[in-house]
C-alpha atoms as a PDB file:
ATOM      1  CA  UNK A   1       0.000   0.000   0.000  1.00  0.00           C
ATOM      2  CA  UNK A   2       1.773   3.328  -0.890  1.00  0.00           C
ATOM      3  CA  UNK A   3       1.528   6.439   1.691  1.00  0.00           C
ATOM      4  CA  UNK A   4       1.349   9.617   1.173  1.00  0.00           C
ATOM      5  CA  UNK A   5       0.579  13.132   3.334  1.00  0.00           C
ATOM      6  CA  UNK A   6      -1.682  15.839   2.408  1.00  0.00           C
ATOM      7  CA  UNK A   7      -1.896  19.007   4.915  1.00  0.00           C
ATOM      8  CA  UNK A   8      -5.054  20.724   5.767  1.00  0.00           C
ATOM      9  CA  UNK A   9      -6.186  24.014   7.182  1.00  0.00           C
ATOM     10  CA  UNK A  10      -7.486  23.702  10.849  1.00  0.00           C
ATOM     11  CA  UNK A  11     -11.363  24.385  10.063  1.00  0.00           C
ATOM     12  CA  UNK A  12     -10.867  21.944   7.293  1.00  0.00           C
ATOM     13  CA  UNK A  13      -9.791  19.038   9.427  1.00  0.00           C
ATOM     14  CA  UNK A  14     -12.049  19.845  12.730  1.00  0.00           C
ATOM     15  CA  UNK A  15     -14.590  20.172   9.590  1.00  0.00           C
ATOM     16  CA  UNK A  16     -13.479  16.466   8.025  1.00  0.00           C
ATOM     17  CA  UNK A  17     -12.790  15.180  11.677  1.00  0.00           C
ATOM     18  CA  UNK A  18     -16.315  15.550  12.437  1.00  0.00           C
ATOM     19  CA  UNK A  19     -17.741  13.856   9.177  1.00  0.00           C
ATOM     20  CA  UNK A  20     -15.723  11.053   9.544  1.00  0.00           C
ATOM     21  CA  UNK A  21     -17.453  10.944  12.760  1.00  0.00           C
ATOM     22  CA  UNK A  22     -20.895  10.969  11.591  1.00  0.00           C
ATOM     23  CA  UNK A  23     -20.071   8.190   9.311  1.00  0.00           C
ATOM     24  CA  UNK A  24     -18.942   5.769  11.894  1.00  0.00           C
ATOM     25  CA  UNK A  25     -15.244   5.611   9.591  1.00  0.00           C
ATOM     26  CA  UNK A  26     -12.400   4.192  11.674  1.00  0.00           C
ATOM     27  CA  UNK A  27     -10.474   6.540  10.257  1.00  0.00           C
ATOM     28  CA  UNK A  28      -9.082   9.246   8.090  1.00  0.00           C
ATOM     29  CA  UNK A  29      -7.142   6.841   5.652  1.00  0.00           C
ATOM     30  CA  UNK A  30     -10.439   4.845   4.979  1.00  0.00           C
ATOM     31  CA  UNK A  31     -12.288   7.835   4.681  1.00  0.00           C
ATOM     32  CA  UNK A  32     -10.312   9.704   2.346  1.00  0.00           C
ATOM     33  CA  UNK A  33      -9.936   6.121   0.121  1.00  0.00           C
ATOM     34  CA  UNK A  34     -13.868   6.075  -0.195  1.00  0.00           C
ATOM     35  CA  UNK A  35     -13.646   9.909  -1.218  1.00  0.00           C
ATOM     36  CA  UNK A  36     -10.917   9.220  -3.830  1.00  0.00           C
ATOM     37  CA  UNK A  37     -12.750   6.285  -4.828  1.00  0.00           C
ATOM     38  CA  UNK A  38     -16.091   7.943  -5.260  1.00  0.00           C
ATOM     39  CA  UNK A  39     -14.566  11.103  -7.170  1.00  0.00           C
ATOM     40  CA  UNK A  40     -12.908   8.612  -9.476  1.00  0.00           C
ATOM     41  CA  UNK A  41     -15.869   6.444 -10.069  1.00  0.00           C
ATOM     42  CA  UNK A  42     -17.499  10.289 -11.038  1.00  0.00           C
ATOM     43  CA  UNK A  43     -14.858  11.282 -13.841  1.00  0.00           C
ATOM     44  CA  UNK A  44     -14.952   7.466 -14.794  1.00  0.00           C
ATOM     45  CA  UNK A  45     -18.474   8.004 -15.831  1.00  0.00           C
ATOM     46  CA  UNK A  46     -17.985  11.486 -17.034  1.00  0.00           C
ATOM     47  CA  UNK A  47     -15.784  10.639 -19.669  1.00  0.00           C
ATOM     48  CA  UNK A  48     -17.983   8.173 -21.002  1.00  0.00           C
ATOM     49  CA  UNK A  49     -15.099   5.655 -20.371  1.00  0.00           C
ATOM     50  CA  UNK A  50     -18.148   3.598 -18.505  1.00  0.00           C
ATOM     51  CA  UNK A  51     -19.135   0.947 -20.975  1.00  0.00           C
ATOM     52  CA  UNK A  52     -21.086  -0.889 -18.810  1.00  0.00           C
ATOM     53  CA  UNK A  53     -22.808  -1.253 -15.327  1.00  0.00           C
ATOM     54  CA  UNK A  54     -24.817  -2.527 -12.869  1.00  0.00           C
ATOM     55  CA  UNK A  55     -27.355   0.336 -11.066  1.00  0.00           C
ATOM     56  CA  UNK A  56     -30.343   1.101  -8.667  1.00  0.00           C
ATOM     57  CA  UNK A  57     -32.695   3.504 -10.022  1.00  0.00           C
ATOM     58  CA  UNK A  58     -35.503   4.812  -6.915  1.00  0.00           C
ATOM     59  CA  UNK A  59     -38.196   7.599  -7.447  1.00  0.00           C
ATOM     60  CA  UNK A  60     -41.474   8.524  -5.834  1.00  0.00           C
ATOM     61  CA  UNK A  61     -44.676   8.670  -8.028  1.00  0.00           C
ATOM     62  CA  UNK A  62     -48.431   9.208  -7.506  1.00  0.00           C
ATOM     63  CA  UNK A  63     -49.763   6.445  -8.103  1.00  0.00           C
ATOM     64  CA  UNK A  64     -53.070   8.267  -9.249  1.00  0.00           C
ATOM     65  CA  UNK A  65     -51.974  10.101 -11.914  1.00  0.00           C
ATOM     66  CA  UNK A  66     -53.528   8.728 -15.501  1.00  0.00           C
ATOM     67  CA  UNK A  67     -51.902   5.677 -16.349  1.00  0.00           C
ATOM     68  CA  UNK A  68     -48.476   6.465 -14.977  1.00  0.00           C
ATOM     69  CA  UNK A  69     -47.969   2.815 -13.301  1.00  0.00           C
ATOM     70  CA  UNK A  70     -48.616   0.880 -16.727  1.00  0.00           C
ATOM     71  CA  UNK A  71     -46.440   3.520 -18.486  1.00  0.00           C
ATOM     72  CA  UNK A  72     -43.388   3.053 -16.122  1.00  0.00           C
ATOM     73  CA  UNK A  73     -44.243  -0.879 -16.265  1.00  0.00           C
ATOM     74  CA  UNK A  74     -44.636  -0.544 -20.693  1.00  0.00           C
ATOM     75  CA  UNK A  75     -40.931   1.419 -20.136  1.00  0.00           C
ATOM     76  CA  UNK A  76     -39.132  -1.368 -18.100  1.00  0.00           C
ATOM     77  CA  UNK A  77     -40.769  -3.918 -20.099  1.00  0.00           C
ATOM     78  CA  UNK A  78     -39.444  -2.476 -23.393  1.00  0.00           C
ATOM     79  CA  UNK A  79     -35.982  -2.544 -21.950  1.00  0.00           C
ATOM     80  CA  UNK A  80     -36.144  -5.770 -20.344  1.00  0.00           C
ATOM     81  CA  UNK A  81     -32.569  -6.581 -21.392  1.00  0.00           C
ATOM     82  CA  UNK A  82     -31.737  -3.517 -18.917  1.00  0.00           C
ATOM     83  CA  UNK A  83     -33.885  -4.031 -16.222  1.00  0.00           C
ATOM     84  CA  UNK A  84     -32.952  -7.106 -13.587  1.00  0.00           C
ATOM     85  CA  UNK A  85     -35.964  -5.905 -11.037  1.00  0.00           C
ATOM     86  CA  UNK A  86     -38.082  -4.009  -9.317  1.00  0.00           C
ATOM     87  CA  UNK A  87     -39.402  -3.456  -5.841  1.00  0.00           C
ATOM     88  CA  UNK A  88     -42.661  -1.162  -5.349  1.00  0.00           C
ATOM     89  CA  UNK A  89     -43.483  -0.077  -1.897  1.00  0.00           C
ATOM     90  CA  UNK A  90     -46.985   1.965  -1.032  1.00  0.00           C
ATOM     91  CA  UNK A  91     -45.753   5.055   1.134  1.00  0.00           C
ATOM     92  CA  UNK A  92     -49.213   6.848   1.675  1.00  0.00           C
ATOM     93  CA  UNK A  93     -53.105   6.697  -0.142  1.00  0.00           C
ATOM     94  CA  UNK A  94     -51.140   8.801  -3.601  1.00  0.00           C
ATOM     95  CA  UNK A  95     -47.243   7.865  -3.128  1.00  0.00           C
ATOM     96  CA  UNK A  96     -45.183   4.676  -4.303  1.00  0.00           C
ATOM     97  CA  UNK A  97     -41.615   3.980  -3.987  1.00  0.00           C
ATOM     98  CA  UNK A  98     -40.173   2.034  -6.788  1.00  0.00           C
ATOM     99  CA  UNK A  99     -36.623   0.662  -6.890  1.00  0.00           C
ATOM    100  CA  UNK A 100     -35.787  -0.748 -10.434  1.00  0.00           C
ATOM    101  CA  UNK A 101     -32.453  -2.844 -10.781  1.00  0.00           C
ATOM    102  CA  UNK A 102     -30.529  -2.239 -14.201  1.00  0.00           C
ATOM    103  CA  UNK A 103     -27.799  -3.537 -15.638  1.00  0.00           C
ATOM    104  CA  UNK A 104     -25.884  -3.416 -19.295  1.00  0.00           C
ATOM    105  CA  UNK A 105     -24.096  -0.553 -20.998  1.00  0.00           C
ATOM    106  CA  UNK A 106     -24.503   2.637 -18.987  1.00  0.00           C
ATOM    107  CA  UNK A 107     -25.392   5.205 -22.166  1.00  0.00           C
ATOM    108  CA  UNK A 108     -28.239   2.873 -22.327  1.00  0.00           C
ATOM    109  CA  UNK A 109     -29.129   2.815 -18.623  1.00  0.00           C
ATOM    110  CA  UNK A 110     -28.935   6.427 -18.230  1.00  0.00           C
ATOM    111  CA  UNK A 111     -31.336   6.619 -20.700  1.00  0.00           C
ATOM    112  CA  UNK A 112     -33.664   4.526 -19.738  1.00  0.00           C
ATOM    113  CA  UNK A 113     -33.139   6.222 -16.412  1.00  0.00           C
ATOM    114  CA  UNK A 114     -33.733   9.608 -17.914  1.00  0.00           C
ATOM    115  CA  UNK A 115     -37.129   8.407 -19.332  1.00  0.00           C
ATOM    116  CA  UNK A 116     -38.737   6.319 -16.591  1.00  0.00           C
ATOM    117  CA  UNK A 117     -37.881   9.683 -14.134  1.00  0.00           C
ATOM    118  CA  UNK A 118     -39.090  12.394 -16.669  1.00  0.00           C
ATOM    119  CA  UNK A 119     -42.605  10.510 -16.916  1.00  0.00           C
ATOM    120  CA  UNK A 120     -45.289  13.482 -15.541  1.00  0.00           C
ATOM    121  CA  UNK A 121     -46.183  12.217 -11.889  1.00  0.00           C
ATOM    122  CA  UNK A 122     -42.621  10.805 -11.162  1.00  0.00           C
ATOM    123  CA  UNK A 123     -40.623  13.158  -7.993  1.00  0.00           C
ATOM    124  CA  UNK A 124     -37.162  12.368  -6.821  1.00  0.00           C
ATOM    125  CA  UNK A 125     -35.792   9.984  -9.027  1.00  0.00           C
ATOM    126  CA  UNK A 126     -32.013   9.139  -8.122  1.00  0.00           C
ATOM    127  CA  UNK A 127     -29.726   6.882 -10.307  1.00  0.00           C
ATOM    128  CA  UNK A 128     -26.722   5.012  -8.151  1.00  0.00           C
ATOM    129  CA  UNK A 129     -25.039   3.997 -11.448  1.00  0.00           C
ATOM    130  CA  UNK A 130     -21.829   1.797 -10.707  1.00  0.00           C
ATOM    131  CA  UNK A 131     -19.382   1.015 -13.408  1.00  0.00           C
ATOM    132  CA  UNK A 132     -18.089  -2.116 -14.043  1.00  0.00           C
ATOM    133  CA  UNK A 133     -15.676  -4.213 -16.258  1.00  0.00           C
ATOM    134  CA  UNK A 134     -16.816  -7.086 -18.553  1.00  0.00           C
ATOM    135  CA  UNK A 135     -15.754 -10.190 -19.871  1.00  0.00           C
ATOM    136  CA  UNK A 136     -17.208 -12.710 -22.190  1.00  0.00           C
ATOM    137  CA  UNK A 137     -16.880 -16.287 -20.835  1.00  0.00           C
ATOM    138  CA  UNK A 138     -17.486 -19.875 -21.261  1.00  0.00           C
ATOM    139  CA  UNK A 139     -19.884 -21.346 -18.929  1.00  0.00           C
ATOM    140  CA  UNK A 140     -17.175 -21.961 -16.149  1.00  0.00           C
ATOM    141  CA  UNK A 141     -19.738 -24.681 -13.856  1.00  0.00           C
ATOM    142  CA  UNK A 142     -20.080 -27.189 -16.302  1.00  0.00           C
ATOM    143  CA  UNK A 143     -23.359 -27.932 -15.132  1.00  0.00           C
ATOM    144  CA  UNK A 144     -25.621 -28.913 -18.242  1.00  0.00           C
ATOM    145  CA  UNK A 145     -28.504 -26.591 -18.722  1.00  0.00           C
ATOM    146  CA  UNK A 146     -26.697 -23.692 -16.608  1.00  0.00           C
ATOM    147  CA  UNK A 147     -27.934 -21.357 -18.484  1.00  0.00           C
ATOM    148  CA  UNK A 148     -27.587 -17.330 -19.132  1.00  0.00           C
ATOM    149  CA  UNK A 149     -26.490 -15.904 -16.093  1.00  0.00           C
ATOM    150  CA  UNK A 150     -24.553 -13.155 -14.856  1.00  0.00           C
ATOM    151  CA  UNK A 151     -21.897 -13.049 -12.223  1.00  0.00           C
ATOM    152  CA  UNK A 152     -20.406 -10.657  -9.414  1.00  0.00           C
ATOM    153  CA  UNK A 153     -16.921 -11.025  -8.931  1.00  0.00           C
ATOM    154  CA  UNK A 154     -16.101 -12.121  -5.373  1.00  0.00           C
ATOM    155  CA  UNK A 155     -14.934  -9.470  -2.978  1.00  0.00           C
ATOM    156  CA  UNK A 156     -11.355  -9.752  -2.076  1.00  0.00           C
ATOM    157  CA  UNK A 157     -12.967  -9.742   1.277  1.00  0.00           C
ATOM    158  CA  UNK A 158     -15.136 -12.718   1.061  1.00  0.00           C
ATOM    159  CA  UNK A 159     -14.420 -15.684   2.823  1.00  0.00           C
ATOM    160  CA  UNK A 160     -13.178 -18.123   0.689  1.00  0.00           C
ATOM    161  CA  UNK A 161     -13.183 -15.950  -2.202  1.00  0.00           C
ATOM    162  CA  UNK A 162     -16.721 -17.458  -3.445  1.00  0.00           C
ATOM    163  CA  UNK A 163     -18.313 -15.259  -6.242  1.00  0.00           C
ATOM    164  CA  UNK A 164     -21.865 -13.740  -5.899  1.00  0.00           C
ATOM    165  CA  UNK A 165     -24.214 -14.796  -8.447  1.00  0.00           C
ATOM    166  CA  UNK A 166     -27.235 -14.271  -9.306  1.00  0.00           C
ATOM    167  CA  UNK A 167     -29.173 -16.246 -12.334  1.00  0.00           C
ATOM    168  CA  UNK A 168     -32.051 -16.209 -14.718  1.00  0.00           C
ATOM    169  CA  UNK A 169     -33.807 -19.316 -15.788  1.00  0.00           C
ATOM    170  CA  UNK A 170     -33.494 -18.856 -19.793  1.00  0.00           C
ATOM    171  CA  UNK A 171     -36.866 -17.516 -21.415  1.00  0.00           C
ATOM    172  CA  UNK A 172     -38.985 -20.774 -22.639  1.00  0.00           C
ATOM    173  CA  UNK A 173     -39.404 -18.658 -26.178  1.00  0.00           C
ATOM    174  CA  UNK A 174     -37.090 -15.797 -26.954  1.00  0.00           C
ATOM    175  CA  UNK A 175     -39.301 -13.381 -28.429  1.00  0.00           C
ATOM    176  CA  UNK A 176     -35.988 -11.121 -29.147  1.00  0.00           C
ATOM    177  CA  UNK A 177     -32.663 -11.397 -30.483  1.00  0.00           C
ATOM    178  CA  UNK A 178     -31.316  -9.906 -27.019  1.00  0.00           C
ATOM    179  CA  UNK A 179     -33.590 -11.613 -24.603  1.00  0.00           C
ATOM    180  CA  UNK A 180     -30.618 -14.665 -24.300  1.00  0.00           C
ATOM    181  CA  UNK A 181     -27.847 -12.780 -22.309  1.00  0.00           C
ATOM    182  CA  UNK A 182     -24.696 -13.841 -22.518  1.00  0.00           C
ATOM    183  CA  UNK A 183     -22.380 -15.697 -19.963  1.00  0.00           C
ATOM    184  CA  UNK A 184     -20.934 -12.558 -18.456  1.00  0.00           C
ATOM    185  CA  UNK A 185     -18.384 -11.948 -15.425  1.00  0.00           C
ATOM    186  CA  UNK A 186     -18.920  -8.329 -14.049  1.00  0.00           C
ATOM    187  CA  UNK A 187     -16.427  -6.536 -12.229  1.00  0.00           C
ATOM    188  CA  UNK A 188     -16.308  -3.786 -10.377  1.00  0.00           C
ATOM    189  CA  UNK A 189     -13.221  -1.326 -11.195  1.00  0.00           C
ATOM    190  CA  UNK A 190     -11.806  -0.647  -8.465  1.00  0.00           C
END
């Protein structure tokens, strides 16, 4: 791990001291590596470097306004090689919360995004787009009838160094050239 020193105006530190704080970091090192992290991950996806990713797209919408839930559904439906899932919470007698799962190349994501958020009725829609790298690859389990899946790569973290996954059972009838995915290993630049 390489070290290095930065200096900092008093108010700045007391100012960072007390964030880390709220945050529950155990301290400045880890802090400042999830700040350098998340300003890199930024310009990453500014540059349009970002060819693909996984993301978590959440707004609020009124759930009465004229056919606003079967237009959102129609969207994620017409994208369904984007969308993974989504979860749809009731948060009074007009509000829902809906949480839709993406994933594929971000320029596509965005704008699907872009359009599911700029539907009249929809408030506070947030994308949490995360970039990540990807590589074709033979179907590693040798399990007959596997199937299209997609894969997380293991945290260096996890015990044992066992990869995430997460699979879909292969459409009976494909009623689209896309709707196979490919074997695909995502992974998270780091």
């Amino acid at each position: 791990m390489e070290r290095f020193t930065i200096s900092l105006d008093d108010a700045l530190a007391q100012a960072f001291d007390r964030w880390i704080a709220e945050r529950a970091y155990a301290n400045r090192s880890e802090a400042v590596r999830d700040l350098l992290r998340a300003e890199l991950e930024r310009a990453h996806q500014d540059s349009d470097a970002a060819l693909h990713c996984v993301a978590s797209l959440s707004y609020v919408y009124n759930h009465h306004e004229r056919d606003l839930a079967e237009r959102l559904t129609a969207l994620q439906h017409a994208h369904h090689d984007l969308t993974v899932a989504s979860m749809h919470a009731h948060l009074d007698h007009e509000h829902c919360l809906e949480t839709v799962l993406l994933r594929g190349p971000a320029r596509a994501v965005r704008s699907l995004a872009d359009a599911l958020c700029a539907q009249r009725g929809v408030h506070h829609g947030k994308l949490n787009l995360i970039s990540v790298e990807v590589e074709a690859a033979a179907d590693a389990h040798g399990a007959p009838g596997h199937g299209p899946a997609m894969h997380a790569a293991a945290a260096p973290d996890r015990p044992g160094g066992a990869a995430a996954h997460t699979h879909a059972p292969p459409p009976a009838e494909a009623p689209h050239a896309h709707a196979q995915l490919p074997h695909l290993h995502l992974r998270p630049l780091r």
